[in-house]
Every structure is written in C-alpha cells, then in structure tokens.
N, C-alpha and C. Protein backbone atom coordinates (compact mmCIF):
# COMPACT_ATOMS: atom_id res chain seq x y z
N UNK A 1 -9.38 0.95 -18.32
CA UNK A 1 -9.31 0.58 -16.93
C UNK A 1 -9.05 -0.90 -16.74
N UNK A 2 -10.05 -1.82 -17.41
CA UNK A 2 -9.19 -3.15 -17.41
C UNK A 2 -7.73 -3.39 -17.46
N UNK A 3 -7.40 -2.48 -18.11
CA UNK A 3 -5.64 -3.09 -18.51
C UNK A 3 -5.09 -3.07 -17.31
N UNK A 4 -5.28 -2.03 -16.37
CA UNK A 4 -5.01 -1.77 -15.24
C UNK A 4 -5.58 -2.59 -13.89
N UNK A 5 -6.88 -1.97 -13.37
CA UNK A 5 -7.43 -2.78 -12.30
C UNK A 5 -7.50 -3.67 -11.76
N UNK A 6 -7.13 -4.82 -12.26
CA UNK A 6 -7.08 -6.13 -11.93
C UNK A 6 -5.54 -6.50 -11.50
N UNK A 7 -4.79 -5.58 -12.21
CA UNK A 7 -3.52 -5.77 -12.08
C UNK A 7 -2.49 -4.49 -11.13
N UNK A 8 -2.46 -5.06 -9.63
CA UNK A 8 -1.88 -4.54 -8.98
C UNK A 8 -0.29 -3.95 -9.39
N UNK A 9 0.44 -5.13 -9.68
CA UNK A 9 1.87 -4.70 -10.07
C UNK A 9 1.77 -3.76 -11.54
N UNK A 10 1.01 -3.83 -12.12
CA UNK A 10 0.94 -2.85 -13.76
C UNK A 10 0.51 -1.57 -12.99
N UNK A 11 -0.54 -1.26 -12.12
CA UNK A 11 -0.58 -0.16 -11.65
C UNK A 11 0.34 0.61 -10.97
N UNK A 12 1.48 0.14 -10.35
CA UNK A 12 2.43 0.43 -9.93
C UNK A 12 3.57 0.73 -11.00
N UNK A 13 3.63 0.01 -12.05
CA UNK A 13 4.56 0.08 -13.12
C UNK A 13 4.27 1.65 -13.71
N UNK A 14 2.94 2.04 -13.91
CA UNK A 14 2.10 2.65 -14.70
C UNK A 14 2.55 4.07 -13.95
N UNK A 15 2.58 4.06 -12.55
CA UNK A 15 2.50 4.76 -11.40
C UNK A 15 4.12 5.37 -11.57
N UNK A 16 4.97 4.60 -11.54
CA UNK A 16 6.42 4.83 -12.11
C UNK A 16 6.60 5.41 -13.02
N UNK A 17 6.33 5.26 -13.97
CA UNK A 17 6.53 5.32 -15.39
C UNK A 17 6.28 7.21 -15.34
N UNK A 18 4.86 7.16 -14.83
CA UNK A 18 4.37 8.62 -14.60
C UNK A 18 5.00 9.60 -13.89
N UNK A 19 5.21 9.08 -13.03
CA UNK A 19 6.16 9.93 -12.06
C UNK A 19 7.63 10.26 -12.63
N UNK A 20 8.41 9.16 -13.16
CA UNK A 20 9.59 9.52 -13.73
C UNK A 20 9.25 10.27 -15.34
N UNK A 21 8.09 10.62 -16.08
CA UNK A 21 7.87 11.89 -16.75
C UNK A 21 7.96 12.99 -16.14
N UNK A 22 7.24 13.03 -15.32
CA UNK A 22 6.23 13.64 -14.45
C UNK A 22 8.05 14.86 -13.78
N UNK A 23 8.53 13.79 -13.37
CA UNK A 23 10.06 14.55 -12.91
C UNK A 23 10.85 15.50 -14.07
N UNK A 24 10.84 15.00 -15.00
CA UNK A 24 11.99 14.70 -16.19
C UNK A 24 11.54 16.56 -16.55
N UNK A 25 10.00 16.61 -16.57
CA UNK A 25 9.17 17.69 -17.01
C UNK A 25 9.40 18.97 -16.00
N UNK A 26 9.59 18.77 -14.65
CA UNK A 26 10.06 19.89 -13.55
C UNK A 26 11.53 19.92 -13.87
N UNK A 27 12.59 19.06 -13.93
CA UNK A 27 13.88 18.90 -14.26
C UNK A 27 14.19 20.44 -15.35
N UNK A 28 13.66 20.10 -16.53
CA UNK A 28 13.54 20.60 -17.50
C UNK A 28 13.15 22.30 -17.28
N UNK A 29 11.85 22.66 -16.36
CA UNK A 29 11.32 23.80 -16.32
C UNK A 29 12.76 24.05 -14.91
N UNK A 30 13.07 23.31 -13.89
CA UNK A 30 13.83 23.98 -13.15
C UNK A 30 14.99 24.75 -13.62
N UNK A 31 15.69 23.63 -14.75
CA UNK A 31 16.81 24.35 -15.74
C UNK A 31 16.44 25.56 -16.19
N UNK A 32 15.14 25.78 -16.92
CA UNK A 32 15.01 26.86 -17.47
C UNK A 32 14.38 28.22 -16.84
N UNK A 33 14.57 28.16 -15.48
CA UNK A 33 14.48 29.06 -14.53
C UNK A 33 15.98 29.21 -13.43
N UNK A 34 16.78 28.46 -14.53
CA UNK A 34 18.54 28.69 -13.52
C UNK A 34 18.11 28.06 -12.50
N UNK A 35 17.62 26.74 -12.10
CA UNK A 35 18.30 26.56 -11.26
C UNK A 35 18.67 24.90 -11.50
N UNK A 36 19.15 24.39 -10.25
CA UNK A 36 19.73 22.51 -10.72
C UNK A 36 18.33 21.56 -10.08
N UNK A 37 18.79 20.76 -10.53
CA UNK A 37 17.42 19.69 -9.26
C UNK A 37 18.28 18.38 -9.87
N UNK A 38 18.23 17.26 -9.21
CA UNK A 38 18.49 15.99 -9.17
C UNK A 38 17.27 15.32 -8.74
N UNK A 39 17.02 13.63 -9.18
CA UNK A 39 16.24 13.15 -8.26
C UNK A 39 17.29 12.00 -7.29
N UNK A 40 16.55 11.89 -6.46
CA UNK A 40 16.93 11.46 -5.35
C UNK A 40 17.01 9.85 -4.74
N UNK A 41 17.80 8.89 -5.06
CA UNK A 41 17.63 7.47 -4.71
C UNK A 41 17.69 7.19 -3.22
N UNK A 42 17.68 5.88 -2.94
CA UNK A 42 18.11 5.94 -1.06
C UNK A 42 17.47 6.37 -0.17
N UNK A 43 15.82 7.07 -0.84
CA UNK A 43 15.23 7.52 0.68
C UNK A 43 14.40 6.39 1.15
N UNK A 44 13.82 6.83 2.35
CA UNK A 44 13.34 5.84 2.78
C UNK A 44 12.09 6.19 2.81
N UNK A 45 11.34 4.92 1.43
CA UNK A 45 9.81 4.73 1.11
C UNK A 45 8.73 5.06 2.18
N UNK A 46 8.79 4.37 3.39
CA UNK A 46 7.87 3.96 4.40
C UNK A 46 7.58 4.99 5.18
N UNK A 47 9.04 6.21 5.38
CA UNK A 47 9.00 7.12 6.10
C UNK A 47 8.51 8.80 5.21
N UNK A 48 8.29 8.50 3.88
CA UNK A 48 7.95 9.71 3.23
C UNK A 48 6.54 9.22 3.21
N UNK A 49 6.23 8.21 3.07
CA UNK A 49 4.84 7.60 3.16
C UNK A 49 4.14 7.75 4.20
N UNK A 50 4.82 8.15 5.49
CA UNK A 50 3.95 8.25 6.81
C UNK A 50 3.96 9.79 6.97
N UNK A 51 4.93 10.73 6.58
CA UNK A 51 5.36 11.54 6.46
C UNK A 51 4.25 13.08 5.90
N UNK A 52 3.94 12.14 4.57
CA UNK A 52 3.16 13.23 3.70
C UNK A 52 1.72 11.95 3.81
N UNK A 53 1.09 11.38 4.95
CA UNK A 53 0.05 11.00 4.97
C UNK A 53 -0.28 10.20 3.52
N UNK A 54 0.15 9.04 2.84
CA UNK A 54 -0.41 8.93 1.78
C UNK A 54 -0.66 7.30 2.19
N UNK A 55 -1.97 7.24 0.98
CA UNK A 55 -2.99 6.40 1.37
C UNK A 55 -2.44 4.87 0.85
N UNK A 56 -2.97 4.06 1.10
CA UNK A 56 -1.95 2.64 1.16
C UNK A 56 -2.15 2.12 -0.70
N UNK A 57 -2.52 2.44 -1.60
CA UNK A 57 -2.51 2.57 -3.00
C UNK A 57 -1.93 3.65 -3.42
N UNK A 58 -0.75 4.66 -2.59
CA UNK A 58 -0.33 5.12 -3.37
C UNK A 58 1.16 5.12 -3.01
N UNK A 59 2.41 5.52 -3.50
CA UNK A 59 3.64 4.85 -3.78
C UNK A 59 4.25 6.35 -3.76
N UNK A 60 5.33 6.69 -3.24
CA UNK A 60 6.52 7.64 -3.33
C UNK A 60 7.30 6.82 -4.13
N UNK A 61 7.56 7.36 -5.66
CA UNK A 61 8.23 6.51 -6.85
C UNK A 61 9.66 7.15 -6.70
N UNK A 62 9.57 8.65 -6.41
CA UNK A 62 11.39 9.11 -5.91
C UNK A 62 11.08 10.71 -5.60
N UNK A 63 12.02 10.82 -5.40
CA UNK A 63 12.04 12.27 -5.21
C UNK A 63 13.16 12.98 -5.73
N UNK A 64 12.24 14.41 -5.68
CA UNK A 64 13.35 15.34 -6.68
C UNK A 64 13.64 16.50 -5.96
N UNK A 65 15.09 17.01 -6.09
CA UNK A 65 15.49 18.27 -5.42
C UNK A 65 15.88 19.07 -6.36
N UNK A 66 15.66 20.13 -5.99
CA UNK A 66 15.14 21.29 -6.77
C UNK A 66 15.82 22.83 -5.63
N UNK A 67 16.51 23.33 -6.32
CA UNK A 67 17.63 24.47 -5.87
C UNK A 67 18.09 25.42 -6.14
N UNK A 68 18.98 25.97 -5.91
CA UNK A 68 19.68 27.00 -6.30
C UNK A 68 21.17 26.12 -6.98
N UNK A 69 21.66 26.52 -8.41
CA UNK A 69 22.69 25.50 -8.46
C UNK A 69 23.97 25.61 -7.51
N UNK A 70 24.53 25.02 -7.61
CA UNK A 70 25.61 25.06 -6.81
C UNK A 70 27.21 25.08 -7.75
N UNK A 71 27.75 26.07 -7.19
CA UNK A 71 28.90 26.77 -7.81
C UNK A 71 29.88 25.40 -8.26
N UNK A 72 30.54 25.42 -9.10
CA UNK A 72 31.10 24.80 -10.09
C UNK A 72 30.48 23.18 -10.00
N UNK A 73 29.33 23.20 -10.18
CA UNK A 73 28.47 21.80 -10.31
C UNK A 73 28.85 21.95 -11.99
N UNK A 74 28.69 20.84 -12.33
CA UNK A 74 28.52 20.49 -14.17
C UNK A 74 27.67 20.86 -14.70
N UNK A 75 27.84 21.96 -15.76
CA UNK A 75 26.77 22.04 -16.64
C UNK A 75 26.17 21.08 -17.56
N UNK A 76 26.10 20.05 -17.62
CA UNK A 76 25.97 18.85 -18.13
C UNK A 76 26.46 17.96 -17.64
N UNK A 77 25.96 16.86 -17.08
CA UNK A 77 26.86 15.47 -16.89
C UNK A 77 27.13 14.86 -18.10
N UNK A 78 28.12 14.15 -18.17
CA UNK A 78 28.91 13.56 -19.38
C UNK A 78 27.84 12.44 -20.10
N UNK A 79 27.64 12.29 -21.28
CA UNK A 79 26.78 12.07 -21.80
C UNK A 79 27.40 11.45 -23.32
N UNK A 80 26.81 10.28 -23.36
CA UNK A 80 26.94 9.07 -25.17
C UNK A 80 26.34 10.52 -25.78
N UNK A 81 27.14 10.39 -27.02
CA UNK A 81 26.56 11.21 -28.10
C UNK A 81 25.17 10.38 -28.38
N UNK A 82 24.49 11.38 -29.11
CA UNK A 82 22.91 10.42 -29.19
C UNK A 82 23.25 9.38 -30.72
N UNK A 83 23.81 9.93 -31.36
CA UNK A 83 24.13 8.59 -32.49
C UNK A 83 25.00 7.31 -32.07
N UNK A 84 25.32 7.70 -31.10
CA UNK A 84 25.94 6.32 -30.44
C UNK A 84 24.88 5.48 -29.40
N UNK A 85 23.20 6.15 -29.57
CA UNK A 85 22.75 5.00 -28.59
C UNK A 85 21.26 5.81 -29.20
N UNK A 86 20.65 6.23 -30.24
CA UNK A 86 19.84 6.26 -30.94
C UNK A 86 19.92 6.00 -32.23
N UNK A 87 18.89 5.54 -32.96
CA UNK A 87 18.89 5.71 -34.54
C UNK A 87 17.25 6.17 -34.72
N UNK A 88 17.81 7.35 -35.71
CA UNK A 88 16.64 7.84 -36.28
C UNK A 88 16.29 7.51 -37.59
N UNK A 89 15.00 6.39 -37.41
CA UNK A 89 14.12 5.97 -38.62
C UNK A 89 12.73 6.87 -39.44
C-alpha cells in the first residue's frame, strides 16, 4: 500500500494499467464467443463519469465495445510479425 497511497498519479497509472488487462481479457473471451469488440478512444471522461455515478477517486480509463461482428470487418488487423518486435530469451 505504501507504493501506492501517497502517490496519487501511481494510483492512477496502476488504475490504467488494470483496466487495459482487464479489457485485453474480455477482448479475448468476446473473440471466443464470435463476436468483435474494440476499445474505444474520444469519449468524453467527465460525461461517463457523471453518467455511471462514479466517485471522485475513480477514473473511466476507456471503454470497450463488444458486438455482434460486422460483415466483412478484418479478421485480424495487420500486424509486425512477433520476431520483428520480440525476442525470446
């Protein structure tokens, strides 16, 4: 809890960090129930915040949509091969 508490902006970092797992993990289960989801940039913070009542320590980090896919969407977006931007040690 020290690492945290004292430090407003790390809790927020921390808060991010979680949430963009936190997505990556529904992403993943939405695929494997057919359907698409994206997350969502451009909304507006202040108004999902008044919206879904949330309390002034806590943060809408993004949002994710979650669907039915949509007919000739990409089955993959184009993507670095992983040996061109990993190395496995």
């Amino acid at each position: 809890r020290e690492l945290y508490m004292e430090y407003p902006q790390r809790r927020r970092d921390e808060a991010v960090r979680t949430a963009t797992f936190g997505a990556s993990a529904m992403i993943y289960a939405a695929r494997s129930l057919g359907m698409g989801s994206t997350p969502m940039i451009g909304f507006d913070a202040e108004a999902v915040h008044r919206e879904f009542g949330l309390a002034d320590d806590e943060v809408p980090a993004l949002l994710l949509a979650v669907g039915a896919e949509r007919q000739g969407n990409w089955a993959q977006k184009p993507r670095r091969p992983v040996h061109e931007v990993l190395d496995l040690v």
